[in-house]
C-alpha atoms as a PDB file:
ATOM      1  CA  UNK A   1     -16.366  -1.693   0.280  1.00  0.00           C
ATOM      2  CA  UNK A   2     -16.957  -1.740  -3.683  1.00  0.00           C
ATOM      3  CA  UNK A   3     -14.113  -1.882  -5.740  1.00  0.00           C
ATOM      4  CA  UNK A   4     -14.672   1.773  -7.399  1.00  0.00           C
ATOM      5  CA  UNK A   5     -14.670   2.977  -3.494  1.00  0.00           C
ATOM      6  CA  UNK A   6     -11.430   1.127  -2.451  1.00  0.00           C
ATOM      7  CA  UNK A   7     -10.002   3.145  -5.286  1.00  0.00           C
ATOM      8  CA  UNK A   8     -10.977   6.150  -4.171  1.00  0.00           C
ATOM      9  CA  UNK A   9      -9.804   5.573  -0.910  1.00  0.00           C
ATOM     10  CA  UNK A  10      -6.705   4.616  -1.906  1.00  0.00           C
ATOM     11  CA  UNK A  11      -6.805   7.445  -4.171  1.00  0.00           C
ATOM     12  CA  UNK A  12      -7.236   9.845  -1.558  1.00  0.00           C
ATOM     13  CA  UNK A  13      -5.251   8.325   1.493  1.00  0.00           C
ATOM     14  CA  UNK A  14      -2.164   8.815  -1.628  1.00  0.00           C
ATOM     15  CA  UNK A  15      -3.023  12.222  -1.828  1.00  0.00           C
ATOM     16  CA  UNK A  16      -3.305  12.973   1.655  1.00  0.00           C
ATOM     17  CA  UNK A  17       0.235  11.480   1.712  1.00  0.00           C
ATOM     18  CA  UNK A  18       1.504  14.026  -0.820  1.00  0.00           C
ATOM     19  CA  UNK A  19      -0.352  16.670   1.150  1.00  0.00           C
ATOM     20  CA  UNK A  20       1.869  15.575   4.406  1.00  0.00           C
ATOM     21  CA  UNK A  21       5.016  16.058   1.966  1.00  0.00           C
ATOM     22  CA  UNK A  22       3.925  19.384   1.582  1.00  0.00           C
ATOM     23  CA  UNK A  23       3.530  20.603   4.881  1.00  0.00           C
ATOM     24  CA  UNK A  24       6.758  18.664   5.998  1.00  0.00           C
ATOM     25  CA  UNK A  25       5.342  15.899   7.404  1.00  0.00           C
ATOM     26  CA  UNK A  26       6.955  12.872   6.743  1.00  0.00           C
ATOM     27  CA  UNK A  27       5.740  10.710   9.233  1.00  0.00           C
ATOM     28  CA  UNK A  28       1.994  10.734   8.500  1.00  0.00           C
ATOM     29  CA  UNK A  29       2.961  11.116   4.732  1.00  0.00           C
ATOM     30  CA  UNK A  30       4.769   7.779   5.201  1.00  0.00           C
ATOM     31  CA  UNK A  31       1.747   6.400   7.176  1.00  0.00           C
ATOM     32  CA  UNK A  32      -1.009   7.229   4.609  1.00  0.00           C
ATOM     33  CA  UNK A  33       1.315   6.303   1.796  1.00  0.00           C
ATOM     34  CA  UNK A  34       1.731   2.782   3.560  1.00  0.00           C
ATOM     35  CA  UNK A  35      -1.924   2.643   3.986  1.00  0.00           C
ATOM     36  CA  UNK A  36      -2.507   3.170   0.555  1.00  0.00           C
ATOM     37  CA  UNK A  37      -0.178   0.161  -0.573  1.00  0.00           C
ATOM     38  CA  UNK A  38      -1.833  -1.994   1.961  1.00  0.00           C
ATOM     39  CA  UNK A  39      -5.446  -1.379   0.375  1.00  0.00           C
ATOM     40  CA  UNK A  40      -3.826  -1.971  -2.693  1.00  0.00           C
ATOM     41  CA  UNK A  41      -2.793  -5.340  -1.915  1.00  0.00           C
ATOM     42  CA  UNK A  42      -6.347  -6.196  -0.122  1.00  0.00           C
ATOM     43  CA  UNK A  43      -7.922  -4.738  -3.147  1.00  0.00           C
ATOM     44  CA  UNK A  44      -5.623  -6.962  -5.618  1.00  0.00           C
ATOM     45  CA  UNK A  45      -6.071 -10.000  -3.459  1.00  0.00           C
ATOM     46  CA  UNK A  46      -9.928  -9.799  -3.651  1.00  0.00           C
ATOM     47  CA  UNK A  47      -9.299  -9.552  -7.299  1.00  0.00           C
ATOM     48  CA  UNK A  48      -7.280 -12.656  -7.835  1.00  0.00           C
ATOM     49  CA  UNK A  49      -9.459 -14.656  -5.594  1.00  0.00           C
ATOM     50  CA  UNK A  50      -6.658 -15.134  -3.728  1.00  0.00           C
ATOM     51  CA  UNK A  51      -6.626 -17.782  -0.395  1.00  0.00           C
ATOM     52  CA  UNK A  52      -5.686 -15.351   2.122  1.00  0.00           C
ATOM     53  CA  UNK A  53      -8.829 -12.840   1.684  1.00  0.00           C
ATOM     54  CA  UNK A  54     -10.676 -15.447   3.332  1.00  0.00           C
ATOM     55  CA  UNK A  55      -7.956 -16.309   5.899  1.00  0.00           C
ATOM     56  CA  UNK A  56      -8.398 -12.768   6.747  1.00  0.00           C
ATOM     57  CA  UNK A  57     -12.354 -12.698   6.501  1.00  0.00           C
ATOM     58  CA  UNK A  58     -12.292 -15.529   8.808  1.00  0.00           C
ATOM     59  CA  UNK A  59      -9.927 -13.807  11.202  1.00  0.00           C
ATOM     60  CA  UNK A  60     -11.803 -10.330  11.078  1.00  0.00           C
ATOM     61  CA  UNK A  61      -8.836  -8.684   9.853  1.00  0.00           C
ATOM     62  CA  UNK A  62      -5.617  -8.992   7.870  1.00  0.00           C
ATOM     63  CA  UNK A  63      -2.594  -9.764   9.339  1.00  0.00           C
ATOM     64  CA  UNK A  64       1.157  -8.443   7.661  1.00  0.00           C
ATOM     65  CA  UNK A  65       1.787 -12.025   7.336  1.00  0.00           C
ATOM     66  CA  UNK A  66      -1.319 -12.276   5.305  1.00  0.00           C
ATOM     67  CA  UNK A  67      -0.503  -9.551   3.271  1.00  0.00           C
ATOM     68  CA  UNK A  68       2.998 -10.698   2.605  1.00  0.00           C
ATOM     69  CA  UNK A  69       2.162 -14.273   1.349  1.00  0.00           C
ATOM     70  CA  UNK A  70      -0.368 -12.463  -0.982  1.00  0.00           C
ATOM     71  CA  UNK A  71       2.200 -10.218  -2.430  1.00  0.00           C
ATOM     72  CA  UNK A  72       3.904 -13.078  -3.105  1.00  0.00           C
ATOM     73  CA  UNK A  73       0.810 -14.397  -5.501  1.00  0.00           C
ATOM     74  CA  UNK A  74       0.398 -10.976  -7.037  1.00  0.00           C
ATOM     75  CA  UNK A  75       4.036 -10.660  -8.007  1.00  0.00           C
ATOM     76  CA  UNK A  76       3.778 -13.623 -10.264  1.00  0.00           C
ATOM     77  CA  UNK A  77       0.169 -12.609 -11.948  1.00  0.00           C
ATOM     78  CA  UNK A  78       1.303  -8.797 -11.986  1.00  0.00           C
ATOM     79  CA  UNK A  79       5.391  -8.653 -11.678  1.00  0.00           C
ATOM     80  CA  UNK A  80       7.945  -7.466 -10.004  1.00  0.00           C
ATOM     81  CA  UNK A  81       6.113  -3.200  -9.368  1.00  0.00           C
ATOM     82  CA  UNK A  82       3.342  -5.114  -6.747  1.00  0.00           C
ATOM     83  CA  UNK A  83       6.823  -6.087  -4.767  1.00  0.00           C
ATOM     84  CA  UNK A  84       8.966  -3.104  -5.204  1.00  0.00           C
ATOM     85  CA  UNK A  85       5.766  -1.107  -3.750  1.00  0.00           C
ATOM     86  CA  UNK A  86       5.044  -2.959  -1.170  1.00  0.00           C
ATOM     87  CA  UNK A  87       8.447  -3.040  -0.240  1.00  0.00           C
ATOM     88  CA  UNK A  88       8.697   0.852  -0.191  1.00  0.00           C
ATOM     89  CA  UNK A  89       5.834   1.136   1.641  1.00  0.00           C
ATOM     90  CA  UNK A  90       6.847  -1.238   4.667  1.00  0.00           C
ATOM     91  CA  UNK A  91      10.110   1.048   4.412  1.00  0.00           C
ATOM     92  CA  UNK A  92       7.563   3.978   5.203  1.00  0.00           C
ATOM     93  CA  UNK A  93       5.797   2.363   7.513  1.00  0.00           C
ATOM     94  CA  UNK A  94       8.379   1.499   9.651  1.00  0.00           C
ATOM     95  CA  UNK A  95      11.293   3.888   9.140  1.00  0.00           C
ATOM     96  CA  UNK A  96       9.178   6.884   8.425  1.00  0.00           C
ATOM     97  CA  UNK A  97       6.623   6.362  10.641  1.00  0.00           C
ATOM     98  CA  UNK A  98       7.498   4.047  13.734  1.00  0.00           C
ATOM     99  CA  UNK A  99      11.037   5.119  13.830  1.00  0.00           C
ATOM    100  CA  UNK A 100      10.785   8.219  12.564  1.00  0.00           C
ATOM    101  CA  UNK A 101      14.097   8.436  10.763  1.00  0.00           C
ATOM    102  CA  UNK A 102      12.758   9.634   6.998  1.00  0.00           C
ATOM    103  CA  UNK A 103      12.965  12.997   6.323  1.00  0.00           C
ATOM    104  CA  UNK A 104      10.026  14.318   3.583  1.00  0.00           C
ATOM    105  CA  UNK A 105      12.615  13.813   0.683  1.00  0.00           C
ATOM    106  CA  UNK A 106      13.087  10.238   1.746  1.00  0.00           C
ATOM    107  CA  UNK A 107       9.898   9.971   1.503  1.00  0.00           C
ATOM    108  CA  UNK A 108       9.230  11.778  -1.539  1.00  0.00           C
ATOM    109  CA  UNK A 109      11.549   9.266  -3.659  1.00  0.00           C
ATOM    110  CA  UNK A 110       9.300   6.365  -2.556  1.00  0.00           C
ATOM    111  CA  UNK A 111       5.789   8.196  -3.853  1.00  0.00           C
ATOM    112  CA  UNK A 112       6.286   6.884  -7.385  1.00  0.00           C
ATOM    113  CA  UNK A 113       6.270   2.775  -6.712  1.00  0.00           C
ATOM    114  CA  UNK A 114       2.846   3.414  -4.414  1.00  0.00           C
ATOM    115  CA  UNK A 115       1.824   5.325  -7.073  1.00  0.00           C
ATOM    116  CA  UNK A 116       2.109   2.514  -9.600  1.00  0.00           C
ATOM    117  CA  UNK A 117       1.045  -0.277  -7.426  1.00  0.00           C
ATOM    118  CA  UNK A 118      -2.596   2.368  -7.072  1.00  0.00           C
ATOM    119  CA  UNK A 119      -1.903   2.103 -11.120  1.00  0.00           C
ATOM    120  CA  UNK A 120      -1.680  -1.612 -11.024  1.00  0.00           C
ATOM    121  CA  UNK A 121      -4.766  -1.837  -8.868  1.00  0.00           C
ATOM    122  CA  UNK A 122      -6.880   0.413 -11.088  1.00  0.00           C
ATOM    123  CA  UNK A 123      -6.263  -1.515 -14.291  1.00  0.00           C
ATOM    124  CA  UNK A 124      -9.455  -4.160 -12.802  1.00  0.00           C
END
């Protein structure tokens, strides 16, 4: 996938996430929300050449392990936002959509970090 289509499939898997808000459902709101911050961080990792795209390329997939050393590497070239939105998002992922404890204003309050780690991701 080209970098101008990642975007707008990230774009779009963020909007289908607001959609689910809408219609009161916060667990696959929280699920295409997390999505969306995990593309971002595949997308970001590609960017930065960074060792574990080709860990995961090897591997045929990426792994959350994978994903959270790279976070790591992006935090220092893009601060503290590619953390605090991939920490909301694993909150989504988990509580709002495995556990299914998040109600759609939980939710709602997280939108604006994966939101700015999509704005992070578009600066390219």
């Amino acid at each position: 996938m080209g970098t101008l289509e990642r975007i707008q499939f990230i774009k779009r898997l963020v909007s289908e996430g607001e959609n689910y808000l809408e219609k009161g459902d916060a667990v696959q709101s929280s699920e295409k929300l997390y999505k969306a911050a995990e593309e971002c961080v595949k997308a970001l990792s590609e960017r930065f050449k960074l060792e574990e795209v080709k860990v995961a390329e090897e591997r045929g997939r990426w792994t959350v392990t994978l994903l959270e050393k790279s976070v790591g590497k992006l935090e220092g070239e893009l601060g503290i936002d590619v953390e605090l939105g991939w920490a909301e998002a694993n909150y989504l992922h988990v509580w709002g959509f495995h556990e299914v404890k998040l109600d759609t204003e939980d939710v709602r309050r997280r939108v604006p970090m994966i939101k700015r780690l999509l704005e992070l991701t578009e600066k390219g």
